[in-house]
PDB file of N, CA and C in Angstrom:
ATOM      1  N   UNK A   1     -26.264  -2.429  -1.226  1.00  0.00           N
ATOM      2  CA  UNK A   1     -24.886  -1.979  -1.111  1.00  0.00           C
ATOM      3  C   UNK A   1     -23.982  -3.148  -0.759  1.00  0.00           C
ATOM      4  N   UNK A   2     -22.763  -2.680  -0.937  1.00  0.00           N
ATOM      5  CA  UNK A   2     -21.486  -4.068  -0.700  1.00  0.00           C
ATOM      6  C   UNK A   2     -21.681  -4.377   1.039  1.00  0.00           C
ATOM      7  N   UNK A   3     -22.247  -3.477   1.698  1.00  0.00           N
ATOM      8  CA  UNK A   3     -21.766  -3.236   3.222  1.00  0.00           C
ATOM      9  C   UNK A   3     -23.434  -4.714   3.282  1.00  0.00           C
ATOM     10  N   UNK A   4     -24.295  -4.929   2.627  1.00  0.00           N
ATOM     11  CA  UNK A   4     -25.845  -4.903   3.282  1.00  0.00           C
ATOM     12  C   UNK A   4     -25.430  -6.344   2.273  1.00  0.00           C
ATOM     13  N   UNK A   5     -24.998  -6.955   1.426  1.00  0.00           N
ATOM     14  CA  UNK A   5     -24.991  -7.915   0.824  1.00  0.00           C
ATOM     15  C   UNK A   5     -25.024  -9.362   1.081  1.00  0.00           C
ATOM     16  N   UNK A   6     -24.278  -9.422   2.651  1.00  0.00           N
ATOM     17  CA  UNK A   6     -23.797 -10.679   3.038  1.00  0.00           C
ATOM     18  C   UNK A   6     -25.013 -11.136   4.289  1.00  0.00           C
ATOM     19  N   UNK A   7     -25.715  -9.486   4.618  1.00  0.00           N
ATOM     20  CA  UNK A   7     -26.478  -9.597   6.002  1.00  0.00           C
ATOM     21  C   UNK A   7     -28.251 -10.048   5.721  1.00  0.00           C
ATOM     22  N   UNK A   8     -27.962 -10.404   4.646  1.00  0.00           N
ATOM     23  CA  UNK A   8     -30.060 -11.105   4.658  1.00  0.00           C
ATOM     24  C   UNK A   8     -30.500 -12.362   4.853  1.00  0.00           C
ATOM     25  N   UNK A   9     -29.653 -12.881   4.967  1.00  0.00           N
ATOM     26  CA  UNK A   9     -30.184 -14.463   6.251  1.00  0.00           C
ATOM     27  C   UNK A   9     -29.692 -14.022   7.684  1.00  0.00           C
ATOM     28  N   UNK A  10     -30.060 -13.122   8.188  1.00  0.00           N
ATOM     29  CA  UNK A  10     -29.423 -12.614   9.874  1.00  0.00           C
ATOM     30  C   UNK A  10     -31.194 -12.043   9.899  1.00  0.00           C
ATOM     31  N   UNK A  11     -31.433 -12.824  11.343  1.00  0.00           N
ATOM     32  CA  UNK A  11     -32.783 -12.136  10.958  1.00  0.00           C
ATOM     33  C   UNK A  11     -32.542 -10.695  12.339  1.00  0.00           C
ATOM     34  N   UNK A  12     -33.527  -9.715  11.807  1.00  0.00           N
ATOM     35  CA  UNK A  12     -33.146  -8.452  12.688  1.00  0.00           C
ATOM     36  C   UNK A  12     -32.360  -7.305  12.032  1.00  0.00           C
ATOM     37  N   UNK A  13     -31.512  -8.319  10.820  1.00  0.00           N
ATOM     38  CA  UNK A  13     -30.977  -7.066  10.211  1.00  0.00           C
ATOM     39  C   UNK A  13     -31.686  -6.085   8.507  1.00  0.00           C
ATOM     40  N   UNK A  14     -31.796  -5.339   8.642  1.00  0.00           N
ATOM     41  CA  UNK A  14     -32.926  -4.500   7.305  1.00  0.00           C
ATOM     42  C   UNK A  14     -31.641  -3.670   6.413  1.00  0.00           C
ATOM     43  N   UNK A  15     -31.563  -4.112   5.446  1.00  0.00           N
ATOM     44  CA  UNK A  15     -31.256  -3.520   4.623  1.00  0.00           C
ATOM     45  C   UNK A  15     -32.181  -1.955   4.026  1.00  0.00           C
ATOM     46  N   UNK A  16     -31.360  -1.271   3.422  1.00  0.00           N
ATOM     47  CA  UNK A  16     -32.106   0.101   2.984  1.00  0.00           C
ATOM     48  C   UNK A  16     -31.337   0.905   2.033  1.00  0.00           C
ATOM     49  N   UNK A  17     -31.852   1.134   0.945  1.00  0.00           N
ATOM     50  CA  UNK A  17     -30.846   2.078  -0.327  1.00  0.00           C
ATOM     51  C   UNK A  17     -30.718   3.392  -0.365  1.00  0.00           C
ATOM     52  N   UNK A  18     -31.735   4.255   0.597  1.00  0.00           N
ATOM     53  CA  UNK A  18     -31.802   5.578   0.391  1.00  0.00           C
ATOM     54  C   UNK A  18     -33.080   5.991   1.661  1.00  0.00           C
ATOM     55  N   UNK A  19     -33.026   7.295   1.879  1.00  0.00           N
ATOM     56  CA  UNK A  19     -33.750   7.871   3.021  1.00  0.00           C
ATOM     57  C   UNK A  19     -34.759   7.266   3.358  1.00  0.00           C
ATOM     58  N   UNK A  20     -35.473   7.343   2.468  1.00  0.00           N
ATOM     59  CA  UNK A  20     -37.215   6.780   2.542  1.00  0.00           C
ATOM     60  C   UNK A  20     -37.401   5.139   3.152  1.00  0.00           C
ATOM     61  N   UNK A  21     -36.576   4.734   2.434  1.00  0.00           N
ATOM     62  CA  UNK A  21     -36.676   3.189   2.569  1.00  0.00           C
ATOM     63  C   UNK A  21     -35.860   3.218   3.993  1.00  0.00           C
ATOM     64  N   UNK A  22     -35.256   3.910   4.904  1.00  0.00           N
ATOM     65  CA  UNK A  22     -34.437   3.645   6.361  1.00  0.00           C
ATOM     66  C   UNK A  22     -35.636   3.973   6.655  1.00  0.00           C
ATOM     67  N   UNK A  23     -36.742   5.548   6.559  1.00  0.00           N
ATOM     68  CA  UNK A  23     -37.979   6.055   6.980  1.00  0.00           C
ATOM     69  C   UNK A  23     -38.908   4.747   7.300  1.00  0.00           C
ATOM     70  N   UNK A  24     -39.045   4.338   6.158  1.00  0.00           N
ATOM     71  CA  UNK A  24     -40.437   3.238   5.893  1.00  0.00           C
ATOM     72  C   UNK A  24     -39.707   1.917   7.541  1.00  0.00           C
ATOM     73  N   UNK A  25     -38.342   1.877   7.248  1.00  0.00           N
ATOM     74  CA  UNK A  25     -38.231   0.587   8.053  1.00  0.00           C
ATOM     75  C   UNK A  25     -38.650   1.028   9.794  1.00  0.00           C
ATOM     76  N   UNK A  26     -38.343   2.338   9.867  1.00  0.00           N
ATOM     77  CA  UNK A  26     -37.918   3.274  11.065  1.00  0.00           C
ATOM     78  C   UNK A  26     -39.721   2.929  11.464  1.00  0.00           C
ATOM     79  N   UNK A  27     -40.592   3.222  10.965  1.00  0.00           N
ATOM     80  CA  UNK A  27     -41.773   3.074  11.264  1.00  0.00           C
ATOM     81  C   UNK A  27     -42.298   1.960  10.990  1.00  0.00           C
ATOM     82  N   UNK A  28     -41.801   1.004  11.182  1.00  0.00           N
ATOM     83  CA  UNK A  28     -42.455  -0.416  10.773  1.00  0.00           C
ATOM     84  C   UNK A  28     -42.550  -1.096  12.160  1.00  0.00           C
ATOM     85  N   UNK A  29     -43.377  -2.020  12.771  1.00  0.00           N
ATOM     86  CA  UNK A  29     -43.150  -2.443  14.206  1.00  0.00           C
ATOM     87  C   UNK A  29     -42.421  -4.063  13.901  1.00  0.00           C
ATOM     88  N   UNK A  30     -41.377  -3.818  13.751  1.00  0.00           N
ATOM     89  CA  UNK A  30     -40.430  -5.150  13.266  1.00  0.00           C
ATOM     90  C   UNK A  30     -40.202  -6.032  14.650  1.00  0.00           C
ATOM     91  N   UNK A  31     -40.352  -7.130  14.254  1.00  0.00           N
ATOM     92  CA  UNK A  31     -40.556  -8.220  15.322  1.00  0.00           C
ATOM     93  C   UNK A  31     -38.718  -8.160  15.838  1.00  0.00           C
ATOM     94  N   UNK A  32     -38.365  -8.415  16.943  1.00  0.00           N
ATOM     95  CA  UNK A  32     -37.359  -8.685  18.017  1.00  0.00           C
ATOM     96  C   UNK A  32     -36.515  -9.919  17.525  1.00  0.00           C
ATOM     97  N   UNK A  33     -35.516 -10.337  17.066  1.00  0.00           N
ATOM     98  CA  UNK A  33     -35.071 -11.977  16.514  1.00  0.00           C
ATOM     99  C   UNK A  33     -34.538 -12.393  17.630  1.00  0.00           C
ATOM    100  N   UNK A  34     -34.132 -13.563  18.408  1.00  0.00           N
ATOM    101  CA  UNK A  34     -33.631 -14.425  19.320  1.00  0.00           C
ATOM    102  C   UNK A  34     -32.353 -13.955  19.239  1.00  0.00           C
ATOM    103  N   UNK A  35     -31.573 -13.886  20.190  1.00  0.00           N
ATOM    104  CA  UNK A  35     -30.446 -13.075  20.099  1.00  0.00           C
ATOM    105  C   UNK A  35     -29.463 -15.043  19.662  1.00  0.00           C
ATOM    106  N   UNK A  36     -28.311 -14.223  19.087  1.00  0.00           N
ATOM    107  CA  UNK A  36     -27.943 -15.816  18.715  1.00  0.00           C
ATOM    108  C   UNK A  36     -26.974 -16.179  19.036  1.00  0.00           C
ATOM    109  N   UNK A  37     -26.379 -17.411  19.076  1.00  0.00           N
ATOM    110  CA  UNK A  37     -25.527 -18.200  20.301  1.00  0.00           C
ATOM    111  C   UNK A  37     -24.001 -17.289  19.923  1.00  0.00           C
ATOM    112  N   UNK A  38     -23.116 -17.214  20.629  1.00  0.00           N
ATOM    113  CA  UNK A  38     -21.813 -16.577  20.493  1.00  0.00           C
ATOM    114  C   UNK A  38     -21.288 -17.588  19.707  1.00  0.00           C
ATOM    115  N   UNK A  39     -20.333 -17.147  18.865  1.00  0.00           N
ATOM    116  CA  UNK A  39     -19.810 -17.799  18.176  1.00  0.00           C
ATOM    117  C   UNK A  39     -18.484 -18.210  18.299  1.00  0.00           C
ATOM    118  N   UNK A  40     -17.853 -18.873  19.609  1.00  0.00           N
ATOM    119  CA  UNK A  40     -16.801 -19.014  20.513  1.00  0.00           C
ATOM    120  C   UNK A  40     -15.534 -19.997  19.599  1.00  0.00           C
ATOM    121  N   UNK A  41     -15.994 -20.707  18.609  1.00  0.00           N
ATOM    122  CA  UNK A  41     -15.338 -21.266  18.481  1.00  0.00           C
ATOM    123  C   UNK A  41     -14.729 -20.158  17.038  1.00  0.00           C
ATOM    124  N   UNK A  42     -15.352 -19.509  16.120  1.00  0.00           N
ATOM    125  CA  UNK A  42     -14.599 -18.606  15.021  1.00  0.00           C
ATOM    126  C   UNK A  42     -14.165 -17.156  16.108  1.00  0.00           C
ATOM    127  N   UNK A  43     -14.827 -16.903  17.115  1.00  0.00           N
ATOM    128  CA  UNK A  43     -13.536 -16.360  17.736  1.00  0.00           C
ATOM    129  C   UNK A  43     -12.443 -16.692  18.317  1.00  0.00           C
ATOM    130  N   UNK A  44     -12.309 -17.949  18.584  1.00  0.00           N
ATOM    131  CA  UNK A  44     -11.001 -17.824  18.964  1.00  0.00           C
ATOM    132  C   UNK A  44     -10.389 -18.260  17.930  1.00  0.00           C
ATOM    133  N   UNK A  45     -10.284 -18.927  16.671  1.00  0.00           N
ATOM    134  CA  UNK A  45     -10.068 -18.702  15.605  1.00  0.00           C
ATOM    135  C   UNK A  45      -9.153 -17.465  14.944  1.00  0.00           C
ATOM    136  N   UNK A  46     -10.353 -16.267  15.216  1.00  0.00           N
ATOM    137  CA  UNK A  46      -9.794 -15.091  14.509  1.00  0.00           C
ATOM    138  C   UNK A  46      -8.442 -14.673  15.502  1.00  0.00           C
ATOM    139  N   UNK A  47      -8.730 -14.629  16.933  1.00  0.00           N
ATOM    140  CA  UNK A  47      -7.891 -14.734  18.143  1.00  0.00           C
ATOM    141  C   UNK A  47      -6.670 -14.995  17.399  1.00  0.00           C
ATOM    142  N   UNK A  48      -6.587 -16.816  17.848  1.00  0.00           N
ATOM    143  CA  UNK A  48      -5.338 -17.616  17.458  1.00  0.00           C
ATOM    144  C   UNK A  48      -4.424 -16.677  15.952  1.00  0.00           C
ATOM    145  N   UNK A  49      -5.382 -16.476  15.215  1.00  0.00           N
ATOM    146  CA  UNK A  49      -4.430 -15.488  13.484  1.00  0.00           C
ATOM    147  C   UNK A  49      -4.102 -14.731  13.689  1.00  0.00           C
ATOM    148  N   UNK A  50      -5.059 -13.459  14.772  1.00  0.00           N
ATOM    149  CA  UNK A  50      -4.341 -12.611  15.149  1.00  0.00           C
ATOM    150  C   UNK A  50      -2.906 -12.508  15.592  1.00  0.00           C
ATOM    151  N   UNK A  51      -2.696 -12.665  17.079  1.00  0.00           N
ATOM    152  CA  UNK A  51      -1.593 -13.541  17.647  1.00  0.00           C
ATOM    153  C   UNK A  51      -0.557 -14.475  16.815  1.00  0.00           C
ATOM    154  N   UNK A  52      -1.009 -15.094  15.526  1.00  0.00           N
ATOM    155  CA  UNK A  52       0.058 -16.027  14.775  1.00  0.00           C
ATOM    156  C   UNK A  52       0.865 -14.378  13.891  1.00  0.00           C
ATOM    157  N   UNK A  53       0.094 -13.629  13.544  1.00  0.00           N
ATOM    158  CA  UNK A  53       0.334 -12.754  12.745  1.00  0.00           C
ATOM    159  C   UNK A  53       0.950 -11.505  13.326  1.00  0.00           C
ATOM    160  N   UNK A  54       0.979 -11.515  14.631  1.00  0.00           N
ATOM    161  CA  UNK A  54       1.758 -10.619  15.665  1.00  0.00           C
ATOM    162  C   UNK A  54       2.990 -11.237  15.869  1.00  0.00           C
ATOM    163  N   UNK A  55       3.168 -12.419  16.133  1.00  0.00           N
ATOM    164  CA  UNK A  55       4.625 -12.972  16.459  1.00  0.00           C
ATOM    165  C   UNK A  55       5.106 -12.911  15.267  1.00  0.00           C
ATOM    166  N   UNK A  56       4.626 -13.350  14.009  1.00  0.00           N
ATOM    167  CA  UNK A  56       5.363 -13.063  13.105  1.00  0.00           C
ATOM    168  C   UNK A  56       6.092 -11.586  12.798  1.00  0.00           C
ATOM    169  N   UNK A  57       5.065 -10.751  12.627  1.00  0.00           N
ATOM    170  CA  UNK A  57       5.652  -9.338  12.504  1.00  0.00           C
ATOM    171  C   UNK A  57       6.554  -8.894  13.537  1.00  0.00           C
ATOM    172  N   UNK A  58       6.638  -9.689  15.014  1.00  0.00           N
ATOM    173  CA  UNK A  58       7.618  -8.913  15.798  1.00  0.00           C
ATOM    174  C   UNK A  58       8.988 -10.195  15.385  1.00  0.00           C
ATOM    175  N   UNK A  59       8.918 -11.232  15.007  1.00  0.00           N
ATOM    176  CA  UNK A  59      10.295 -12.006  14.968  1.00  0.00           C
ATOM    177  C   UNK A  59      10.687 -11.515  13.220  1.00  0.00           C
ATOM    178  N   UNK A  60       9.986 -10.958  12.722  1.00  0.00           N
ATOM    179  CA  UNK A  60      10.983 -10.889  11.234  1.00  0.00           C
ATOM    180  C   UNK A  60      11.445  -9.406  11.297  1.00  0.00           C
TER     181      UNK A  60
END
C-alpha cells in the first residue's frame, strides 16, 4: 500500500496486504529493533516551517 511503501528499511516495521498476512505476522516471534536516535535536528526543522508558515498566515 501507499501508507507501507516508504517503511521497509525501518527495521520493526511489517508491512501486510490483507487479514492473513497481519495473522501470519501477529504470530511470528519477531525480534525487538534498537529503538533509534531522535531525530532532533529534522525536528526542529519541521518546527522552524511550521512557525515560518504561521507568521506568515497571521501577517498577510
Amino acid at each position: 500500500s501507499n501508507a507501507c511503501r516508504s517503511a521497509f528499511t525501518y527495521p520493526g516495521l511489517h508491512c501486510y496486504d490483507n487479514e492473513s498476512e497481519l495473522a501470519e505476522l501477529l504470530n511470528m516471534d519477531l525480534e525487538i529493533p534498537e529503538i533509534l536516535p531522535r531525530p532532533a535536528k529534522a525536528e526542529k526543522r519541521f518546527i522552524d516551517c511550521l512557525r515560518k508558515l504561521a507568521s506568515n498566515s497571521i501577517n498577510s
